[in-house]
Structures are given as structure tokens and as C-alpha cells.
PDB file of N, CA and C in Angstrom:
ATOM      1  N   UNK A   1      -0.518 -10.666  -2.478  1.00  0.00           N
ATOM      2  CA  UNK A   1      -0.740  -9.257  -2.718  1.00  0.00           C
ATOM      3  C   UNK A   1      -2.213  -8.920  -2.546  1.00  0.00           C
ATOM      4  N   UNK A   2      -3.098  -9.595  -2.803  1.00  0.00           N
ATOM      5  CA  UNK A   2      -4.601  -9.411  -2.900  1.00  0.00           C
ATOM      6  C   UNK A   2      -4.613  -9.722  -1.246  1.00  0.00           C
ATOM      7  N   UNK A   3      -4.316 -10.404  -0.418  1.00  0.00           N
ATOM      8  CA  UNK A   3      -4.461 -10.370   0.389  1.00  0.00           C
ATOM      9  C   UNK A   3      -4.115  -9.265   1.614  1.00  0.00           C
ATOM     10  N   UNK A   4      -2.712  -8.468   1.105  1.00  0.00           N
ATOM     11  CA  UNK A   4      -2.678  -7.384   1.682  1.00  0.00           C
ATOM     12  C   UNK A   4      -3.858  -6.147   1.504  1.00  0.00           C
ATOM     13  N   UNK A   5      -4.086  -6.169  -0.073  1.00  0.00           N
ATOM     14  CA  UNK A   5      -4.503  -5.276  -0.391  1.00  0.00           C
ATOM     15  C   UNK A   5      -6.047  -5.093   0.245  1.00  0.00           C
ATOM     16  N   UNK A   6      -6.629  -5.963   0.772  1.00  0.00           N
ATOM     17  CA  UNK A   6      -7.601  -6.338   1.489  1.00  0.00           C
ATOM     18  C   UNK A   6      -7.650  -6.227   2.726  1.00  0.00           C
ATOM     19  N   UNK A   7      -6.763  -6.619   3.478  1.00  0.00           N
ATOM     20  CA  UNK A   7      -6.104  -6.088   4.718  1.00  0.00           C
ATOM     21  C   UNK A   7      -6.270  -4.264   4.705  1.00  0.00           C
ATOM     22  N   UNK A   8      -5.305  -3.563   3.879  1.00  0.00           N
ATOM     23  CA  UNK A   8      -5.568  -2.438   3.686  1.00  0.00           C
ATOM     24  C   UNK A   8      -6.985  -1.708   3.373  1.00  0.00           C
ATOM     25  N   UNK A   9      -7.353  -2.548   3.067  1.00  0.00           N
ATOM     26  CA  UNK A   9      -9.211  -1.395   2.059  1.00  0.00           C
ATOM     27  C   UNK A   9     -10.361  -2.232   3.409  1.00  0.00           C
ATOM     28  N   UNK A  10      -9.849  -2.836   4.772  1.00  0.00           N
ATOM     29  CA  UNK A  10     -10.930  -3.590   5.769  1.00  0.00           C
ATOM     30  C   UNK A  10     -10.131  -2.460   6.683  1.00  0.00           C
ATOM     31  N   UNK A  11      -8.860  -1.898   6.731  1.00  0.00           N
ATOM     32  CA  UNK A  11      -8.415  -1.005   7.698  1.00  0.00           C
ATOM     33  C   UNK A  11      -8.721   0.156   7.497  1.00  0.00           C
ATOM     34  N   UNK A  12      -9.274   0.488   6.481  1.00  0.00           N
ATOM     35  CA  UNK A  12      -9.205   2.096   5.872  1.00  0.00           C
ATOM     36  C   UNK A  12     -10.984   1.990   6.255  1.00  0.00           C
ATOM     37  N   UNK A  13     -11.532   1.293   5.950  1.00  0.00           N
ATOM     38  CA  UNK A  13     -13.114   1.086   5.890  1.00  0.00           C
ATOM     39  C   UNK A  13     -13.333   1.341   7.646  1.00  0.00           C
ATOM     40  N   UNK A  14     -12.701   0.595   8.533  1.00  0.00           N
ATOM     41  CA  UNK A  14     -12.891   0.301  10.020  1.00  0.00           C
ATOM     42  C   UNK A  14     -12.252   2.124  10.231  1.00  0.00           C
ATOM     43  N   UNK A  15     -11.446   2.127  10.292  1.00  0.00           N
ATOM     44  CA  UNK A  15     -10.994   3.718  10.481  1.00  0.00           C
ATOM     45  C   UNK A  15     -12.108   4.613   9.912  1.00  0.00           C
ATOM     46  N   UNK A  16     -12.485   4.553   8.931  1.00  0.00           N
ATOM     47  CA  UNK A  16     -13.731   5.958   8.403  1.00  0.00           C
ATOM     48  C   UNK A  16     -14.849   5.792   9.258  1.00  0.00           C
ATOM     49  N   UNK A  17     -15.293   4.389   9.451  1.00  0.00           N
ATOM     50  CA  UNK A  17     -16.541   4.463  10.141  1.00  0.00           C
ATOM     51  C   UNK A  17     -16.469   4.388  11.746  1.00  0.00           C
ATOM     52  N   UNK A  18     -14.978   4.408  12.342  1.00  0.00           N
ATOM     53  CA  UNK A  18     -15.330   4.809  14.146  1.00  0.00           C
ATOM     54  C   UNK A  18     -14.888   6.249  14.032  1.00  0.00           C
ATOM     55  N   UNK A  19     -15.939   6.664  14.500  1.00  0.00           N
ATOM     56  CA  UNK A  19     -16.137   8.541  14.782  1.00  0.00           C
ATOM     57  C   UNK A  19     -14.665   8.863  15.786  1.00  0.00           C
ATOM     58  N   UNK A  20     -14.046   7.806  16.625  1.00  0.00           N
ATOM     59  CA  UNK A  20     -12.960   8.255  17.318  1.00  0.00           C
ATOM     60  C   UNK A  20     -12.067   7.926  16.520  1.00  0.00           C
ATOM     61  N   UNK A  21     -11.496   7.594  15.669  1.00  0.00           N
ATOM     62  CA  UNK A  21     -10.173   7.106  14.768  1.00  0.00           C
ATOM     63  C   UNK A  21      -9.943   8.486  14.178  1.00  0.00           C
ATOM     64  N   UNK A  22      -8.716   8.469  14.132  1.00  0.00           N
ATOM     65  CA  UNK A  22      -7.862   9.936  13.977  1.00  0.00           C
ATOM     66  C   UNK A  22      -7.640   9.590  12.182  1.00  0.00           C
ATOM     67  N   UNK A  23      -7.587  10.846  11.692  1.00  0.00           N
ATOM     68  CA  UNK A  23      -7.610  10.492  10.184  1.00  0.00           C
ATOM     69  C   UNK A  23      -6.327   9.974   9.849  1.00  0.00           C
ATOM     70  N   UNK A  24      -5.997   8.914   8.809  1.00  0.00           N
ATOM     71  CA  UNK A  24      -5.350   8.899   8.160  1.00  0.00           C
ATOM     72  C   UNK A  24      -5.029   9.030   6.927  1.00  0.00           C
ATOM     73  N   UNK A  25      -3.768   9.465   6.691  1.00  0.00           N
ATOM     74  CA  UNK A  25      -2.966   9.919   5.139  1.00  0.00           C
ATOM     75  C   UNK A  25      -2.854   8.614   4.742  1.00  0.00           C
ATOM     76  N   UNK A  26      -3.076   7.753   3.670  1.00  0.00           N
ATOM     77  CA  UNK A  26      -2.319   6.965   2.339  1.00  0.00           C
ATOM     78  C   UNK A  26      -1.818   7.308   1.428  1.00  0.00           C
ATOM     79  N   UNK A  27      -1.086   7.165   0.753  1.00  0.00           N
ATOM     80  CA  UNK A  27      -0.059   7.721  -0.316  1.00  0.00           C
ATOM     81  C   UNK A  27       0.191   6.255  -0.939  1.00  0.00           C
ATOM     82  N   UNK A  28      -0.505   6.506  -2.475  1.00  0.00           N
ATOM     83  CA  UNK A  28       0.076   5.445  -3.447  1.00  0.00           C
ATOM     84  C   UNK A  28       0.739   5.734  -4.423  1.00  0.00           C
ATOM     85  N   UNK A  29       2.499   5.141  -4.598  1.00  0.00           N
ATOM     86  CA  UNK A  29       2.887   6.225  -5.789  1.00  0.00           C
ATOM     87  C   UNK A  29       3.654   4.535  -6.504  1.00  0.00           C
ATOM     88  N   UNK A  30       3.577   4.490  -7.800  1.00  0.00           N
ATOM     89  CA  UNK A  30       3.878   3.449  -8.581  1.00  0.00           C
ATOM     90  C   UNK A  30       5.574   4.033  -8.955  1.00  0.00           C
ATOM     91  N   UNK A  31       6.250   3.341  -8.192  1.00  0.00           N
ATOM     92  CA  UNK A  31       7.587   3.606  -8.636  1.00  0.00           C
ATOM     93  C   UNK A  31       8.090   3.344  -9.947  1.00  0.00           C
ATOM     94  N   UNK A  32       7.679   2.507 -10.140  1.00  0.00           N
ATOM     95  CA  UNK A  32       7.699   2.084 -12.244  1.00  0.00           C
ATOM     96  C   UNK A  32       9.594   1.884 -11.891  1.00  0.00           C
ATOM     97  N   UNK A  33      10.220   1.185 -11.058  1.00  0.00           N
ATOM     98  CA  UNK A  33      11.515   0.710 -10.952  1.00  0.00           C
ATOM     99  C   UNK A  33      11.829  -0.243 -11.613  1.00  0.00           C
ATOM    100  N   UNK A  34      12.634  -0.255 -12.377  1.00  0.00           N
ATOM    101  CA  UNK A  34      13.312  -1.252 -13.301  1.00  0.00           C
ATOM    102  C   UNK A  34      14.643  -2.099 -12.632  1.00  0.00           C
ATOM    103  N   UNK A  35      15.233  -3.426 -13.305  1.00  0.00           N
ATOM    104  CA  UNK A  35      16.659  -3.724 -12.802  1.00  0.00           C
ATOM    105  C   UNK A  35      17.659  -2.793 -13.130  1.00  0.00           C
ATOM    106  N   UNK A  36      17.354  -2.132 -14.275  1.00  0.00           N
ATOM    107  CA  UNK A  36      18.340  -0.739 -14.750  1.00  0.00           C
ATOM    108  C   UNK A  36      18.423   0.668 -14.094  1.00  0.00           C
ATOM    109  N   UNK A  37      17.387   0.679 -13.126  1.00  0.00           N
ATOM    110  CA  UNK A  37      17.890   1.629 -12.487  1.00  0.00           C
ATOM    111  C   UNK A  37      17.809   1.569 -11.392  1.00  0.00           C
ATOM    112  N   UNK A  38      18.399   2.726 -10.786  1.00  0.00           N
ATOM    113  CA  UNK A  38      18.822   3.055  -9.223  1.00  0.00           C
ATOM    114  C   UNK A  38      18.145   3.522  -8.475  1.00  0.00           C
ATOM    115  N   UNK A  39      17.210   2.966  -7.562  1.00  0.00           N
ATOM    116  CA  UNK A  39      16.526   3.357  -6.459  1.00  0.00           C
ATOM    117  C   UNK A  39      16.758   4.295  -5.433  1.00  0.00           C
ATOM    118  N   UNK A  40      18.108   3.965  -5.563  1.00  0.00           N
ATOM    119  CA  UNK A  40      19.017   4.724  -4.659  1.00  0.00           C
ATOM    120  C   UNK A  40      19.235   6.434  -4.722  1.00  0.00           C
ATOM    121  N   UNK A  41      19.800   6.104  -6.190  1.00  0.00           N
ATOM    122  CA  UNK A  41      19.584   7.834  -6.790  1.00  0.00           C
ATOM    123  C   UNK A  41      18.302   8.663  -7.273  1.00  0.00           C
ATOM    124  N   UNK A  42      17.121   8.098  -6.490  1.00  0.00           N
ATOM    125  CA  UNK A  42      15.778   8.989  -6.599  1.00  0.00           C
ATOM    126  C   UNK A  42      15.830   8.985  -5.014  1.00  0.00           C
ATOM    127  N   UNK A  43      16.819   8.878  -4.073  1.00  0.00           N
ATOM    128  CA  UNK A  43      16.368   9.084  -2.477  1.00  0.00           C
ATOM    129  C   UNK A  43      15.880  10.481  -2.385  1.00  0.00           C
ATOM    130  N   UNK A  44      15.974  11.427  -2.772  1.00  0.00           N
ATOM    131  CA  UNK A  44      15.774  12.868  -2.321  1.00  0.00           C
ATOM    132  C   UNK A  44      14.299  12.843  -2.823  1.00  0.00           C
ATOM    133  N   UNK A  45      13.800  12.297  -4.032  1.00  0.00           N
ATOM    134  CA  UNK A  45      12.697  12.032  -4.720  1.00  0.00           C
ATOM    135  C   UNK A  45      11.496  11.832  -3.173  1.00  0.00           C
ATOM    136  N   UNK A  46      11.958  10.780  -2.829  1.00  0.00           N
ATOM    137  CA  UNK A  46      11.113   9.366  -2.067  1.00  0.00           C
ATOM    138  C   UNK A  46      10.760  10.459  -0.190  1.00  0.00           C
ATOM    139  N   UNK A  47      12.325  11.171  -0.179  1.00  0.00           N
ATOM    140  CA  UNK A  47      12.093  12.431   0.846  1.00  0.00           C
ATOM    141  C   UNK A  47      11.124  13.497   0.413  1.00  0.00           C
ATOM    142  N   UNK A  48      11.469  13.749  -0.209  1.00  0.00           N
ATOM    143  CA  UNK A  48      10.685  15.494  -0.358  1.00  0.00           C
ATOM    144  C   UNK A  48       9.202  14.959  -0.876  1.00  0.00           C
ATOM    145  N   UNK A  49       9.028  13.560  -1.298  1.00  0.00           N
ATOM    146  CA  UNK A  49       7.400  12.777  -1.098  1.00  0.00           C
ATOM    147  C   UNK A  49       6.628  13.304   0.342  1.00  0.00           C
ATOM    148  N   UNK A  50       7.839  12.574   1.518  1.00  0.00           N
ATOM    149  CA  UNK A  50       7.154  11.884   2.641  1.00  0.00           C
ATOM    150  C   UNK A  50       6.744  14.114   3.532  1.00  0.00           C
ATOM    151  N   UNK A  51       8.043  14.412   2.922  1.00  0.00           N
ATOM    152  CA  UNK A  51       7.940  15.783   4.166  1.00  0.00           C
ATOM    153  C   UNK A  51       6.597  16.395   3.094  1.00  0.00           C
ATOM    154  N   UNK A  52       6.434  16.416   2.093  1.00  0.00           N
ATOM    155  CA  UNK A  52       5.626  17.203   1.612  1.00  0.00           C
ATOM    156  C   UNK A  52       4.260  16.330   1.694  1.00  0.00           C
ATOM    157  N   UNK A  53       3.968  15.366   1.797  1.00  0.00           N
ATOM    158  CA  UNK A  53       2.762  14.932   1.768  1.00  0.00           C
ATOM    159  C   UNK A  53       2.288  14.231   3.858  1.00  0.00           C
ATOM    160  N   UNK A  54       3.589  14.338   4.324  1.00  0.00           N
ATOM    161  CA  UNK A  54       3.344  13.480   5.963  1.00  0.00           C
ATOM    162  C   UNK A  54       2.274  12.372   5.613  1.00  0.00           C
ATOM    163  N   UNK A  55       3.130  10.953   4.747  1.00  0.00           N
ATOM    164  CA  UNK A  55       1.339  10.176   4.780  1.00  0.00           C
ATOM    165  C   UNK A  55       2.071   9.107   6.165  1.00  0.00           C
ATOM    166  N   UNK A  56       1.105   8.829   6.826  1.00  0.00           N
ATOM    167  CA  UNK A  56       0.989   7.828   7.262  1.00  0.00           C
ATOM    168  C   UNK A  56       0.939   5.910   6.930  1.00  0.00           C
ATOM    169  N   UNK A  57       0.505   6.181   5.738  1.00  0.00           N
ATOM    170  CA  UNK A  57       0.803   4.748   5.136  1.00  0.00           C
ATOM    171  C   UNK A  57       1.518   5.077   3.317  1.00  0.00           C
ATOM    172  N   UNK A  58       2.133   4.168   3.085  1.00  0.00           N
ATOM    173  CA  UNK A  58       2.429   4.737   1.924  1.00  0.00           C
ATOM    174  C   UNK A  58       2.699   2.794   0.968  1.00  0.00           C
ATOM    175  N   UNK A  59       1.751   2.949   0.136  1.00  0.00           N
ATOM    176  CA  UNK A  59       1.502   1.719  -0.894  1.00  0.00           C
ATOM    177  C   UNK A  59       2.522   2.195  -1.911  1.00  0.00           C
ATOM    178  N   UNK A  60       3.690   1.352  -2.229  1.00  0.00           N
ATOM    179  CA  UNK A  60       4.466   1.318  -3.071  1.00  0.00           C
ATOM    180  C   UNK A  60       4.307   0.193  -4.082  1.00  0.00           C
ATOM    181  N   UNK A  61       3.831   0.493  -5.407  1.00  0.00           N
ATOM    182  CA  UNK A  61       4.070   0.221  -6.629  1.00  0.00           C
ATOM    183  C   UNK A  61       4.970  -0.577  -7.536  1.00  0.00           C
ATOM    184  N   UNK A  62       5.360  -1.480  -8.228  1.00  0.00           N
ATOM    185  CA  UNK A  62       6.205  -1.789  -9.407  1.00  0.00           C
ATOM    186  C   UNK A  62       7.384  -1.733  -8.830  1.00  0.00           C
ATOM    187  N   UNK A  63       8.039  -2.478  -7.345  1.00  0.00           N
ATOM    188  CA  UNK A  63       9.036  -2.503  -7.165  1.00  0.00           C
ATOM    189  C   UNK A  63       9.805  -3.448  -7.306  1.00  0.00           C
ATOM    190  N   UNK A  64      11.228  -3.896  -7.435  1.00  0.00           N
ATOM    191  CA  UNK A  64      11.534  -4.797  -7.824  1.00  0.00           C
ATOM    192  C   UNK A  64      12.469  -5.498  -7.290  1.00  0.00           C
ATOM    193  N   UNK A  65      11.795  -5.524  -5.506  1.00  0.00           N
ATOM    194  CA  UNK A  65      12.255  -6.498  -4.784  1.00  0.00           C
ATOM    195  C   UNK A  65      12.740  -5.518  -3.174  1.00  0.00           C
ATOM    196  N   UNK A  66      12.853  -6.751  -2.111  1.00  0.00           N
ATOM    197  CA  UNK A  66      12.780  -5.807  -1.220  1.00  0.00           C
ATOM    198  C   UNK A  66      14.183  -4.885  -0.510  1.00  0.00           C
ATOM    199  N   UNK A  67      15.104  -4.647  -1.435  1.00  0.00           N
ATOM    200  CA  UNK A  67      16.143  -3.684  -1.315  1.00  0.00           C
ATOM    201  C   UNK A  67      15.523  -2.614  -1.808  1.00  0.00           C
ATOM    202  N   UNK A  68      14.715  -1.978  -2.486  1.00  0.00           N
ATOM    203  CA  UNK A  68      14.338  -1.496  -3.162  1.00  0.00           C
ATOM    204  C   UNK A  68      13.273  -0.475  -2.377  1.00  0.00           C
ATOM    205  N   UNK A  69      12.650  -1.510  -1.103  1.00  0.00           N
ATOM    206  CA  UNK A  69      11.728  -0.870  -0.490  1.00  0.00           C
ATOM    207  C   UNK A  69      12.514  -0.855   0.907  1.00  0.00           C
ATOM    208  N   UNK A  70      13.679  -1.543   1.533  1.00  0.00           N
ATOM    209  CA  UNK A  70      14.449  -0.747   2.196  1.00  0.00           C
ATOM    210  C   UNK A  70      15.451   0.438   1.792  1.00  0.00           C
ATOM    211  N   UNK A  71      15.939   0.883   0.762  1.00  0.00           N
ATOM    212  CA  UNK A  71      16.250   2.080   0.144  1.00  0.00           C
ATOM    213  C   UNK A  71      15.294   3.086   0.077  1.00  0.00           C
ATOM    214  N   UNK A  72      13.817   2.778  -0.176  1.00  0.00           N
ATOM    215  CA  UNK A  72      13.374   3.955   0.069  1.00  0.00           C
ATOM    216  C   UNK A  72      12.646   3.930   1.917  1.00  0.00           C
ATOM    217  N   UNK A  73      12.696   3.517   2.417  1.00  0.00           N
ATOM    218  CA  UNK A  73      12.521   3.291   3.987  1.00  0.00           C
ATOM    219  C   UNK A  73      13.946   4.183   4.330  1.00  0.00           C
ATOM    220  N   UNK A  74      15.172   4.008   4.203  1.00  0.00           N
ATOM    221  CA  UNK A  74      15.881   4.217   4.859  1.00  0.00           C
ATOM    222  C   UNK A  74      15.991   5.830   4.207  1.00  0.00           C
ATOM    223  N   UNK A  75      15.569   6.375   2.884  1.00  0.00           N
ATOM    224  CA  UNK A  75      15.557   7.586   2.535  1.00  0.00           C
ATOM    225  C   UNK A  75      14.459   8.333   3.172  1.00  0.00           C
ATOM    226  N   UNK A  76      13.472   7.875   3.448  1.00  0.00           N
ATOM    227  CA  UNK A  76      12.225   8.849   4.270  1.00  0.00           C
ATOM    228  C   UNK A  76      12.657   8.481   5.693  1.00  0.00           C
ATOM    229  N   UNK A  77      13.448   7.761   6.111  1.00  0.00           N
ATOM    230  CA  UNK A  77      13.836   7.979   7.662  1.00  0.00           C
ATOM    231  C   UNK A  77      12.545   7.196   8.676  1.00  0.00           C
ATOM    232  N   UNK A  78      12.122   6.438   7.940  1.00  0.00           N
ATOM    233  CA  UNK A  78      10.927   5.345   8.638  1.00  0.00           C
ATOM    234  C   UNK A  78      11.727   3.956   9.489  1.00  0.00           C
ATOM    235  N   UNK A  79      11.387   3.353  10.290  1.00  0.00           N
ATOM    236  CA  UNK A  79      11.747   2.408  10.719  1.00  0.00           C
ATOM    237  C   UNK A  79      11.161   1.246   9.754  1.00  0.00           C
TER     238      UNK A  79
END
């Protein structure tokens, strides 16, 4: 994880400082997902995120495993 997260904050750094790099959106939202609940039934949630904010990268939070982050992939309509 530290290693992504590093990856991310050397890509965001290289993007601000070339004058030709087109801006980008990040979006960090801490899902706070439990085994008790349903990922599934916040899809409209995870949509009306992506159309109202258009981020380009989006750091997901406290998830709890990777169905969790294909459920919300397949609710914002991302590949």
C-alpha cells in the first residue's frame, strides 16, 4: 500500500510540474465498508460520485476486498 501510495504522490508531483500535462481530478472517498454491508446497495451512491465530481483517478478507502472495488467499478461504468 505505501508503495502505491507513492507511486501516486511521484505521479501527481510529475503532472503539476510539466507545464504540458493536462490537469488532473483525484477523488479520495473512505468507503468505511464493513462484511455487514452491501456495497452493492450504495451503487447509485458510487454513480452520482463519479458524474458529479468526473475525477479521473479515484483512491478508495477501507475496502474490504476486491469484489468490493469491482462493484463499485462496474457501478461508475469504468473499465
Amino acid at each position: 500500500m505505501n508503495c502505491l501510495r507513492s507511486l501516486l504522490l511521484a505521479s501527481g508531483t510529475l503532472l503539476a510540474t510539466n507545464s504540458l500535462a493536462a490537469d488532473v481530478k483525484i477523488v479520495s472517498w473512505n468507503i468505511a465498508a464493513s462484511p455487514y454491508e452491501q456495497v452493492l446497495a450504495r451503487a447509485s451512491d458510487y454513480k452520482k460520485m463519479a458524474d458529479t465530481l468526473s475525477p479521473d483517478v479515484i483512491v478508495l478507502i477501507e475496502l474490504t476486498g476486491r469484489p468490493d472495488i469491482n462493484a463499485i467499478v462496474d457501478a461508475i461504468g469504468w473499465q
